[in-house]
PDB file of N, CA and C in Angstrom:
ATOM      1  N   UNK A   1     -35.946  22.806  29.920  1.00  0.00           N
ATOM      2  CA  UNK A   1     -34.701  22.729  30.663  1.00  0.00           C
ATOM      3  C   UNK A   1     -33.546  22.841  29.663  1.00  0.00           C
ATOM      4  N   UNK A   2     -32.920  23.879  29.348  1.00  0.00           N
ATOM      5  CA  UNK A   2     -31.373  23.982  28.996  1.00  0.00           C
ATOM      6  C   UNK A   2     -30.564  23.265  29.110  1.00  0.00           C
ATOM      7  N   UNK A   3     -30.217  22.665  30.217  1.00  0.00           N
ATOM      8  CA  UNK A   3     -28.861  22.385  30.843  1.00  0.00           C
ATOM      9  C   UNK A   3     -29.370  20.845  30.756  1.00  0.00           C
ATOM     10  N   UNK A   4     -27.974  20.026  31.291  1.00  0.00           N
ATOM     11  CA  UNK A   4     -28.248  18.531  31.514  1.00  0.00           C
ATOM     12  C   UNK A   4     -28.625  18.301  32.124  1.00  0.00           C
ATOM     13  N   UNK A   5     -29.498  17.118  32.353  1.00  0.00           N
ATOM     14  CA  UNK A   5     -30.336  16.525  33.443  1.00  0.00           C
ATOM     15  C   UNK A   5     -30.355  15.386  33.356  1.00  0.00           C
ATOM     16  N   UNK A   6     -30.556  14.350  34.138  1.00  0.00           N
ATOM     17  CA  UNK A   6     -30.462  13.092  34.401  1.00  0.00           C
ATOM     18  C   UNK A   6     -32.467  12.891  34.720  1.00  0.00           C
ATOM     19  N   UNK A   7     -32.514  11.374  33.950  1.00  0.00           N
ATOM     20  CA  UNK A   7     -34.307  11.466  33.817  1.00  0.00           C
ATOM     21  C   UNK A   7     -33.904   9.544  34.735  1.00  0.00           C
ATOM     22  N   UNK A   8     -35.180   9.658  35.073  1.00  0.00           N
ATOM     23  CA  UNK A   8     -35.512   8.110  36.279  1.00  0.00           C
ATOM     24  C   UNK A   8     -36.670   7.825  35.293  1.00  0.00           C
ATOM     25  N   UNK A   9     -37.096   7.085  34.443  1.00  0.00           N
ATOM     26  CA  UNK A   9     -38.303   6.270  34.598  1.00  0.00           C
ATOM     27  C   UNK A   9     -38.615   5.232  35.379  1.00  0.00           C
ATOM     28  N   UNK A  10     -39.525   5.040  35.588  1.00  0.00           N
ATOM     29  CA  UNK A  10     -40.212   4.219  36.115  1.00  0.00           C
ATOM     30  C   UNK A  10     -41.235   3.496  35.756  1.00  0.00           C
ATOM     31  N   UNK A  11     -40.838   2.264  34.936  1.00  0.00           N
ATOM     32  CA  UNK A  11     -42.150   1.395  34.706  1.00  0.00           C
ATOM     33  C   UNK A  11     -42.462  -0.065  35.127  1.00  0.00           C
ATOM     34  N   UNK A  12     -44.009   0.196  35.174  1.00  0.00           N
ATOM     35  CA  UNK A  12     -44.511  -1.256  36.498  1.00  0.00           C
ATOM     36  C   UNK A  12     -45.214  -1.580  35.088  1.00  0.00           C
ATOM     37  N   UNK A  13     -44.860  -3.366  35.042  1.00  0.00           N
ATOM     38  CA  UNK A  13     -45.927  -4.296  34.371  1.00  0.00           C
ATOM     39  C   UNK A  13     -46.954  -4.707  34.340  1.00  0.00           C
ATOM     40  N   UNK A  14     -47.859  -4.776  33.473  1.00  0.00           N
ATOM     41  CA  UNK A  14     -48.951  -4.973  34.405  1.00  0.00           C
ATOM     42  C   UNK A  14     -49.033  -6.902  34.294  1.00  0.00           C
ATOM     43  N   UNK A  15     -50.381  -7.732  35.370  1.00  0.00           N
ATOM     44  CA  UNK A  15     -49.620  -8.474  35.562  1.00  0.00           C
ATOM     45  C   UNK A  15     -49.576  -9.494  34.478  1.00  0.00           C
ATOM     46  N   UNK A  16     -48.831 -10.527  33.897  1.00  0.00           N
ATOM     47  CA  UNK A  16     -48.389 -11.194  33.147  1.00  0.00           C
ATOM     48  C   UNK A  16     -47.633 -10.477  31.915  1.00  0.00           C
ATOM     49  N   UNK A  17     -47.173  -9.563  31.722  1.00  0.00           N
ATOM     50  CA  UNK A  17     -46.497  -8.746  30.697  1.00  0.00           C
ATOM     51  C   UNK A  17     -45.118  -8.275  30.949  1.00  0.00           C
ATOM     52  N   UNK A  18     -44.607  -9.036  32.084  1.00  0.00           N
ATOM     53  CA  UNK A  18     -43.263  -8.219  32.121  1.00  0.00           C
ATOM     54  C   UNK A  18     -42.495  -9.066  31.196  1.00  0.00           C
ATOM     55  N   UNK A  19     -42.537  -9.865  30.470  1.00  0.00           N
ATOM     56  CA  UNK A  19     -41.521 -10.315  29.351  1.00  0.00           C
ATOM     57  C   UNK A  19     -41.765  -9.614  28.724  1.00  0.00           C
ATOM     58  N   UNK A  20     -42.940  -9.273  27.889  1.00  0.00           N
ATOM     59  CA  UNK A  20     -43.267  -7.958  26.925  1.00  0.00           C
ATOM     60  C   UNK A  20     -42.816  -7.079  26.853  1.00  0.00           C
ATOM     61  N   UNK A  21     -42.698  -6.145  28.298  1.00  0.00           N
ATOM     62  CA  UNK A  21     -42.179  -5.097  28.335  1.00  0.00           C
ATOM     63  C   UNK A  21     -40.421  -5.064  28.500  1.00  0.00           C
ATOM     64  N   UNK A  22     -39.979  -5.868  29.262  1.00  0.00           N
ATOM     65  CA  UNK A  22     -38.780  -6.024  29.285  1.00  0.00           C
ATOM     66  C   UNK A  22     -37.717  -6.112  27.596  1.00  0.00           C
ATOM     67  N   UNK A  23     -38.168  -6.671  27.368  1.00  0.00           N
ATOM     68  CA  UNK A  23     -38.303  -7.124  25.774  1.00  0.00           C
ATOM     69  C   UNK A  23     -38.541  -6.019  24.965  1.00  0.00           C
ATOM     70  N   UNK A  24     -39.620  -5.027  25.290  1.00  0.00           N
ATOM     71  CA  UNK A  24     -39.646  -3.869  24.249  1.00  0.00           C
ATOM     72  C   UNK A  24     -38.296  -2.955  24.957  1.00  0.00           C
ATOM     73  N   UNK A  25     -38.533  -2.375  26.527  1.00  0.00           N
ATOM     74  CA  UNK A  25     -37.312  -2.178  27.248  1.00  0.00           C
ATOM     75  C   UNK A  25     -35.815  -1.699  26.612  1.00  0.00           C
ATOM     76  N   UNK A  26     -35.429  -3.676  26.438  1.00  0.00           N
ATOM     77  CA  UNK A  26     -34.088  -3.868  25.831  1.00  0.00           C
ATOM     78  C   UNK A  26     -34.012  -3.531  24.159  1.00  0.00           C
ATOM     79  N   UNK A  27     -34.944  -3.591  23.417  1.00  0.00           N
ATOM     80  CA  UNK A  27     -34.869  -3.246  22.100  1.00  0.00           C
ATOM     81  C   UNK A  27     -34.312  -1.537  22.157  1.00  0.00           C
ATOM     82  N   UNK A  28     -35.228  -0.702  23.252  1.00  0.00           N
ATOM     83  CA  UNK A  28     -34.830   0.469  22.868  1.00  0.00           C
ATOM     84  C   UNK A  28     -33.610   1.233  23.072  1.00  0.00           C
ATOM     85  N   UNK A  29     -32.791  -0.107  24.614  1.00  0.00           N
ATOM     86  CA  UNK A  29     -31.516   0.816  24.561  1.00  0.00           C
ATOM     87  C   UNK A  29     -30.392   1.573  23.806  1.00  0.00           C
ATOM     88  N   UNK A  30     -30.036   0.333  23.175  1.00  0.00           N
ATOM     89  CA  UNK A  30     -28.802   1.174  21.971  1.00  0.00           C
ATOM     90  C   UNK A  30     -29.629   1.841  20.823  1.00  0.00           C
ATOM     91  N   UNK A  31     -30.613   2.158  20.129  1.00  0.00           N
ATOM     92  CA  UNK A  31     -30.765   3.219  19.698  1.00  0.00           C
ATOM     93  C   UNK A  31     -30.839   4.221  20.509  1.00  0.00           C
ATOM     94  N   UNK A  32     -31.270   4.427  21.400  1.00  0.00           N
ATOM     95  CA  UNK A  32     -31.295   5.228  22.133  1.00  0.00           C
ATOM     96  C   UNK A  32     -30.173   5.884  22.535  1.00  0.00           C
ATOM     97  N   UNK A  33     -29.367   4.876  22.873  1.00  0.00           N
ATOM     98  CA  UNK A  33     -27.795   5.546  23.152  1.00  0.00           C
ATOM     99  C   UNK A  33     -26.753   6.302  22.357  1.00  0.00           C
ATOM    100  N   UNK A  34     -27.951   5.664  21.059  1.00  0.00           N
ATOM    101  CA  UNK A  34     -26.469   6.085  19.972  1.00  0.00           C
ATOM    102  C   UNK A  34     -27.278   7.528  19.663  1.00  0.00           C
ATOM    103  N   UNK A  35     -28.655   8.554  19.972  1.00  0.00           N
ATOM    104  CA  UNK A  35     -28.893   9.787  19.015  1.00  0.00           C
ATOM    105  C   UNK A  35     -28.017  11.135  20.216  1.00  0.00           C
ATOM    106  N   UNK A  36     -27.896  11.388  19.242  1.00  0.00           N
ATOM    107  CA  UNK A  36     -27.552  13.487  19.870  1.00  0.00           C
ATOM    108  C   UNK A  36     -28.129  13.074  21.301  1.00  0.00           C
ATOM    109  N   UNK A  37     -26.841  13.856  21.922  1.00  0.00           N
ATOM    110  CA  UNK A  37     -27.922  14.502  23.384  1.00  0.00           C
ATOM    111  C   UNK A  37     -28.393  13.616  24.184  1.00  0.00           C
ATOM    112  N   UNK A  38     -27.592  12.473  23.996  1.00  0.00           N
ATOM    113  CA  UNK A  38     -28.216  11.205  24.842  1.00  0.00           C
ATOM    114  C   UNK A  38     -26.513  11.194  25.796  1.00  0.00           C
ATOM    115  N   UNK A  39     -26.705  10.977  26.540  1.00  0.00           N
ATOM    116  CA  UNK A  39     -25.024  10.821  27.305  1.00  0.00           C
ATOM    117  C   UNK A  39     -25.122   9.120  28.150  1.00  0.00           C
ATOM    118  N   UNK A  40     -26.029   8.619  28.671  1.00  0.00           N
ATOM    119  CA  UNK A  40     -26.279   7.398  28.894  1.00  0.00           C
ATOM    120  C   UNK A  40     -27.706   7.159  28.957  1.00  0.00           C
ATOM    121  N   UNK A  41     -28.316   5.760  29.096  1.00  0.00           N
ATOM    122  CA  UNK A  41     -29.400   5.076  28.776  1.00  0.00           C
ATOM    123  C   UNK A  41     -29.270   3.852  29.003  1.00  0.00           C
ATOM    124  N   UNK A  42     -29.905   3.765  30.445  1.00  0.00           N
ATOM    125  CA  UNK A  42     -29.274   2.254  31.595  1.00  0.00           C
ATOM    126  C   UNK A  42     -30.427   1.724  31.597  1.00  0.00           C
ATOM    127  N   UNK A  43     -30.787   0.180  31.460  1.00  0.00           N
ATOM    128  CA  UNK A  43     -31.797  -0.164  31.992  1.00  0.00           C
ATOM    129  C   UNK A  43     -32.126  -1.349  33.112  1.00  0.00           C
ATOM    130  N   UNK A  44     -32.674  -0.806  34.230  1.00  0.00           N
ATOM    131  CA  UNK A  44     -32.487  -2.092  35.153  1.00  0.00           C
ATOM    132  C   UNK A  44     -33.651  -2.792  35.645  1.00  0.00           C
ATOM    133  N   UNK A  45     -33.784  -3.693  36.546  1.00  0.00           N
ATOM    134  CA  UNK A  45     -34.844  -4.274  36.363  1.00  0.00           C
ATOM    135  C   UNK A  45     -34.937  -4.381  38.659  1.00  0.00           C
ATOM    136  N   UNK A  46     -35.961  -4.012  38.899  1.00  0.00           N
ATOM    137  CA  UNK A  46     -35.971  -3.441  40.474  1.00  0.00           C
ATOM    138  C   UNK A  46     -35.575  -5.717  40.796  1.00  0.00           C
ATOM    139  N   UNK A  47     -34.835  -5.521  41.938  1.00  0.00           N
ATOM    140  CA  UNK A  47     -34.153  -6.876  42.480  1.00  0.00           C
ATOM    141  C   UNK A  47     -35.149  -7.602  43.300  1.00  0.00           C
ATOM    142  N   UNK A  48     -36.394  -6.642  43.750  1.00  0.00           N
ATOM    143  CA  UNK A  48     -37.325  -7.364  44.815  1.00  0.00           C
ATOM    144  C   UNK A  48     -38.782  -7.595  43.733  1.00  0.00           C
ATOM    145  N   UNK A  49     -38.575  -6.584  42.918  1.00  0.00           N
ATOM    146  CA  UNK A  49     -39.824  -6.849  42.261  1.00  0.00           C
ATOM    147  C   UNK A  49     -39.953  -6.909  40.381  1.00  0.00           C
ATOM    148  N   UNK A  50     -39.661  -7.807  39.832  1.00  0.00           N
ATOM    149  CA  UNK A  50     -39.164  -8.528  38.445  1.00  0.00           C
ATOM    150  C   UNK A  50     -40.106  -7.829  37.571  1.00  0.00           C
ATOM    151  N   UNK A  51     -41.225  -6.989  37.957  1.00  0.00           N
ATOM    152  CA  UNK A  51     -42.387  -6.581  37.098  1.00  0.00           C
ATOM    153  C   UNK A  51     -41.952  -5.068  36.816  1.00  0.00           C
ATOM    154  N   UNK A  52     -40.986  -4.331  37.881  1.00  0.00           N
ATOM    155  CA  UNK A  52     -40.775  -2.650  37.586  1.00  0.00           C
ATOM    156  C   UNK A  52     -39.311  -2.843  37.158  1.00  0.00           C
ATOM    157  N   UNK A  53     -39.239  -1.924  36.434  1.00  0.00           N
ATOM    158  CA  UNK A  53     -38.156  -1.342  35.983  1.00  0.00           C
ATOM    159  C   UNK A  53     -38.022   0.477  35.511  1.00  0.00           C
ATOM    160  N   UNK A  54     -36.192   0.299  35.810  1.00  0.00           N
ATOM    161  CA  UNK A  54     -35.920   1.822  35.451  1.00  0.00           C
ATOM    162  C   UNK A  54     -35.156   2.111  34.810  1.00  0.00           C
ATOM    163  N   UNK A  55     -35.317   2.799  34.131  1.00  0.00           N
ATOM    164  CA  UNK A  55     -34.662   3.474  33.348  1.00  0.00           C
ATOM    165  C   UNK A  55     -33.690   4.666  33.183  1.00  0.00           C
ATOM    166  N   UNK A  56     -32.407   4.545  33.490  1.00  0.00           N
ATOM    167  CA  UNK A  56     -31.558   6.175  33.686  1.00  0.00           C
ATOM    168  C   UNK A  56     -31.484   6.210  33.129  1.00  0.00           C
ATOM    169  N   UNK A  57     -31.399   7.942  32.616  1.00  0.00           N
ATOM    170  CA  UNK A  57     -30.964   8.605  31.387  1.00  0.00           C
ATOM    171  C   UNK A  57     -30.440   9.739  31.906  1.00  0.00           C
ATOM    172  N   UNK A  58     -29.499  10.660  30.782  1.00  0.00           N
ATOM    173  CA  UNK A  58     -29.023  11.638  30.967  1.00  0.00           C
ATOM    174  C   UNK A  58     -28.860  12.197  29.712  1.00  0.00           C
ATOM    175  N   UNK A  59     -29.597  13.660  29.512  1.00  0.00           N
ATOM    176  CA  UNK A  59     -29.540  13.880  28.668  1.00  0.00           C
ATOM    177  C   UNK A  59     -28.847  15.507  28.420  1.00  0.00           C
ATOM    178  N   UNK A  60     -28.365  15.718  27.420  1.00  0.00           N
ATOM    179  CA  UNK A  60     -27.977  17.418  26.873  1.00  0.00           C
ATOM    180  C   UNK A  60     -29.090  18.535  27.824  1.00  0.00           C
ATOM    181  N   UNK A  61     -30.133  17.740  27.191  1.00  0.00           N
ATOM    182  CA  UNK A  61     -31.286  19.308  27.478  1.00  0.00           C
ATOM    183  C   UNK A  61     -32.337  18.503  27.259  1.00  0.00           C
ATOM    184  N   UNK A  62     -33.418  19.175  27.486  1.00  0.00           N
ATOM    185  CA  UNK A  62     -34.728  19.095  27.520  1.00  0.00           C
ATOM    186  C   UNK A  62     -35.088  18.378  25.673  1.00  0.00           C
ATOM    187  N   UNK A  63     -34.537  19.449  24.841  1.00  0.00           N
ATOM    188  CA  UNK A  63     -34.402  19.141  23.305  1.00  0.00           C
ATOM    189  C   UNK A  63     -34.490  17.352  23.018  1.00  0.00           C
ATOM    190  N   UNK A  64     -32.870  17.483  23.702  1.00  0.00           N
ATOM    191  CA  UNK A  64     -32.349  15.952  23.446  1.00  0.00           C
ATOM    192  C   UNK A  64     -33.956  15.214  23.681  1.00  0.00           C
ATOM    193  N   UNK A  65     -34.046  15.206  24.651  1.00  0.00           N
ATOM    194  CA  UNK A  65     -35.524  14.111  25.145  1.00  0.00           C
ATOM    195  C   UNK A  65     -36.636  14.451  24.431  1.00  0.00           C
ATOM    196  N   UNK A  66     -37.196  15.480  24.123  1.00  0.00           N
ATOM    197  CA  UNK A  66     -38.324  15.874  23.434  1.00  0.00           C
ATOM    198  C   UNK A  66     -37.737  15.273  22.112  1.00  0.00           C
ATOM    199  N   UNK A  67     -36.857  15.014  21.281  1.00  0.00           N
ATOM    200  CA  UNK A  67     -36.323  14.521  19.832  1.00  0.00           C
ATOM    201  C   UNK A  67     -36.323  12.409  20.419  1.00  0.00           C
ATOM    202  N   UNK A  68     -35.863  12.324  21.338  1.00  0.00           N
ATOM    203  CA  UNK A  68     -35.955  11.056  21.774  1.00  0.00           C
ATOM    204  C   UNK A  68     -37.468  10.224  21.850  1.00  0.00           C
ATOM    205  N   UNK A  69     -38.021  11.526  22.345  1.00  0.00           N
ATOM    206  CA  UNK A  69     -39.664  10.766  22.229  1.00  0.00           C
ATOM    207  C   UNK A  69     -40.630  10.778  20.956  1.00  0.00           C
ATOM    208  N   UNK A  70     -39.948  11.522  20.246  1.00  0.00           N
ATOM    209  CA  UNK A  70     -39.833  12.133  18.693  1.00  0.00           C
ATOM    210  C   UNK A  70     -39.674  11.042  17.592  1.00  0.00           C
ATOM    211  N   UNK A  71     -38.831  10.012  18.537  1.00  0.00           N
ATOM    212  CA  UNK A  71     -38.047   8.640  17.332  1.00  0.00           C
ATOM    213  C   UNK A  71     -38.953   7.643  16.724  1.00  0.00           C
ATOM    214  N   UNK A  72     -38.537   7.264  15.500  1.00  0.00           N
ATOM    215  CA  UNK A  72     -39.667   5.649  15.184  1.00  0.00           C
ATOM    216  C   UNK A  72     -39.161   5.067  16.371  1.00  0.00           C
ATOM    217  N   UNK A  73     -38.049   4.582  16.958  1.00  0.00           N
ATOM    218  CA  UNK A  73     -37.725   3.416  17.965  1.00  0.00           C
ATOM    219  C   UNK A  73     -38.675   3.594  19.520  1.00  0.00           C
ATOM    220  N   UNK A  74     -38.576   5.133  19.566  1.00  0.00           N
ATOM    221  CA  UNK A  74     -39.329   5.181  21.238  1.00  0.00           C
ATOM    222  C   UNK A  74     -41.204   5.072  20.247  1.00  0.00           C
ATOM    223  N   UNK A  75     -41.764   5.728  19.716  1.00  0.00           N
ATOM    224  CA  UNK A  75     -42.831   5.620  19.437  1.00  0.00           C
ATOM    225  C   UNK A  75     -43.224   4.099  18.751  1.00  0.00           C
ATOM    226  N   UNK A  76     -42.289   3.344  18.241  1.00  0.00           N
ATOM    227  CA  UNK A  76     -42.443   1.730  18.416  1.00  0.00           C
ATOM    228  C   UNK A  76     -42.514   1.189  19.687  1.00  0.00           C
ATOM    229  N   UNK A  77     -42.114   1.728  20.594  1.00  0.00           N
ATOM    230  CA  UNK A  77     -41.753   1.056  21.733  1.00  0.00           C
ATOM    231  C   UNK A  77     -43.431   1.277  22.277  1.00  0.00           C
ATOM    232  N   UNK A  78     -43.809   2.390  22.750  1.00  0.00           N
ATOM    233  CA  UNK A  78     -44.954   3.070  23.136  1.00  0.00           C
ATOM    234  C   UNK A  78     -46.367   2.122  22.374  1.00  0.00           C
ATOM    235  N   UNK A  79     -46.553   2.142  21.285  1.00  0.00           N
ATOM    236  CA  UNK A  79     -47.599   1.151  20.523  1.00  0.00           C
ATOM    237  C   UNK A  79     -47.326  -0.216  21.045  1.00  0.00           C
ATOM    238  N   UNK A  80     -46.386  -0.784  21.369  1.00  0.00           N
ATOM    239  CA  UNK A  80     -46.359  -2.155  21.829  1.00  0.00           C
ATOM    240  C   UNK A  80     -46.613  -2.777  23.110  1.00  0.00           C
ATOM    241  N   UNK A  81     -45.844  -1.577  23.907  1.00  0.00           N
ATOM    242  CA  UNK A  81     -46.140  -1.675  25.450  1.00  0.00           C
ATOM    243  C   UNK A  81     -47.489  -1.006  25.895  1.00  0.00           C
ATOM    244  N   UNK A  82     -48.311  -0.139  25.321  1.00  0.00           N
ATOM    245  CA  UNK A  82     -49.447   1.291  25.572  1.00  0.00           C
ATOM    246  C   UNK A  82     -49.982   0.015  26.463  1.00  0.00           C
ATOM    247  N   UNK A  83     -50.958  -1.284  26.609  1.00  0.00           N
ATOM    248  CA  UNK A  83     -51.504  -2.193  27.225  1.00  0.00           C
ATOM    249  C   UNK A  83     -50.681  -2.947  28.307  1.00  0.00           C
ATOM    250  N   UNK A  84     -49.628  -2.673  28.415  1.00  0.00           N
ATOM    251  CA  UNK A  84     -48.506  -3.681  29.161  1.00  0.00           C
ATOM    252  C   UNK A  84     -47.981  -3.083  30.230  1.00  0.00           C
ATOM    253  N   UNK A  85     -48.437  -1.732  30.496  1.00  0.00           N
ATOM    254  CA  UNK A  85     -47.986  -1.002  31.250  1.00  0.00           C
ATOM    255  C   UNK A  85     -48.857  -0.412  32.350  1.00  0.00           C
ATOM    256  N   UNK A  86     -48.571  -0.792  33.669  1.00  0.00           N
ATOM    257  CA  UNK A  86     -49.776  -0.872  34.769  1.00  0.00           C
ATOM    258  C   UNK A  86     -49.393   0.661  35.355  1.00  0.00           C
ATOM    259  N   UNK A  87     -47.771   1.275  35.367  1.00  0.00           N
ATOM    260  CA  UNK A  87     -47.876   2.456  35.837  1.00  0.00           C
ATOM    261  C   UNK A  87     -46.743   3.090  35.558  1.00  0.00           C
ATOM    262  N   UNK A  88     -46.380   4.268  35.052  1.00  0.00           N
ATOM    263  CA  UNK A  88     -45.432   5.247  34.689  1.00  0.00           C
ATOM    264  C   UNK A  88     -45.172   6.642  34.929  1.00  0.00           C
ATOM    265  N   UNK A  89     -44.091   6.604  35.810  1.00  0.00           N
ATOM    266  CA  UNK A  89     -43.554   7.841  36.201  1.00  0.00           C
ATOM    267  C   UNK A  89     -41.966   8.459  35.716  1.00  0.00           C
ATOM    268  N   UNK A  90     -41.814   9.547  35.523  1.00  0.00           N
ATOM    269  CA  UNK A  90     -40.643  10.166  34.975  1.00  0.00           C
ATOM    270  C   UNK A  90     -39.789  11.162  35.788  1.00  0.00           C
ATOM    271  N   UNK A  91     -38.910  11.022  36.062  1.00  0.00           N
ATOM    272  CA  UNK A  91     -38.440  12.076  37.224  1.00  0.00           C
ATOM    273  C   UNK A  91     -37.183  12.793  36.749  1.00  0.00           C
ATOM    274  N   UNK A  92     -37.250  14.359  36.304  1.00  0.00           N
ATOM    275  CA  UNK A  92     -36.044  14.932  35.708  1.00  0.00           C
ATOM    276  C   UNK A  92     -34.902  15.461  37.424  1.00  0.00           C
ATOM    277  N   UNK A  93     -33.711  14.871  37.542  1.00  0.00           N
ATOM    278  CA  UNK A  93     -32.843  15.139  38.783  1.00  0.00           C
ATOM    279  C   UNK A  93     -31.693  16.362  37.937  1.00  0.00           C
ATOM    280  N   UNK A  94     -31.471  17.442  38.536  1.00  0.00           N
ATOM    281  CA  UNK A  94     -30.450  17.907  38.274  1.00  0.00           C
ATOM    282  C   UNK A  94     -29.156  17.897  39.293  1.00  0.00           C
ATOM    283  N   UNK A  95     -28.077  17.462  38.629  1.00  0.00           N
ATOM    284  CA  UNK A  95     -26.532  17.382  39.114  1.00  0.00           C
ATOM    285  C   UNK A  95     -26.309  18.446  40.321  1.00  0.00           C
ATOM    286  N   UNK A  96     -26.190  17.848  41.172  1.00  0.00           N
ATOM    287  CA  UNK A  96     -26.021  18.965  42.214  1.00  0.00           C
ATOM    288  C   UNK A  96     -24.190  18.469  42.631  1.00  0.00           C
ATOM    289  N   UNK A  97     -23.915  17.337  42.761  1.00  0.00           N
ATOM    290  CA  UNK A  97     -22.631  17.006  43.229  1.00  0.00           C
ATOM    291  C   UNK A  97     -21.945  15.866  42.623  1.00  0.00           C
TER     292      UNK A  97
END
């Protein structure tokens, strides 16, 4: 993808690990915010269910994110959570309005 796009993760805890993950979560925002090609990097936590959370992002391009998953900080993140994580989905939205 060229152009900007806005990305949704989606991650479910598995059960007793959502401090873990939340916790790895919040470590990764502000690096995250601060490389190239990152335009925001929100993280929230779903209001009915304390175990999922999501993640907005918006990025330059496709690049930006492929260099993001590229980082010591996201591939720290990934080794810590790889067991903590019951289910993960990624959803690229493009700007329509």
């Amino acid at each position: 993808m060229s152009q900007a796009f806005t990305a949704i993760a989606t991650l479910v805890a598995k059960s007793g690990q959502q401090a873990l993950l939340q916790r790895e979560l919040t470590a990764l925002v502000q690096p995250s915010r601060e490389e190239a090609g990152c335009q925001y990097y929100n993280l929230h936590q779903d209001a009915e269910d304390p175990g999922t959370f999501y993640v907005l992002e918006r990025w330059d391009d496709e690049a930006a994110l492929e260099f993001h998953n590229a980082t010591a900080h996201f591939q720290h993140f990934l080794s810590q959570t790889r067991e903590a994580i019951e289910h993960f989905e990624l959803k690229r939205l493009l700007l329509i309005l």
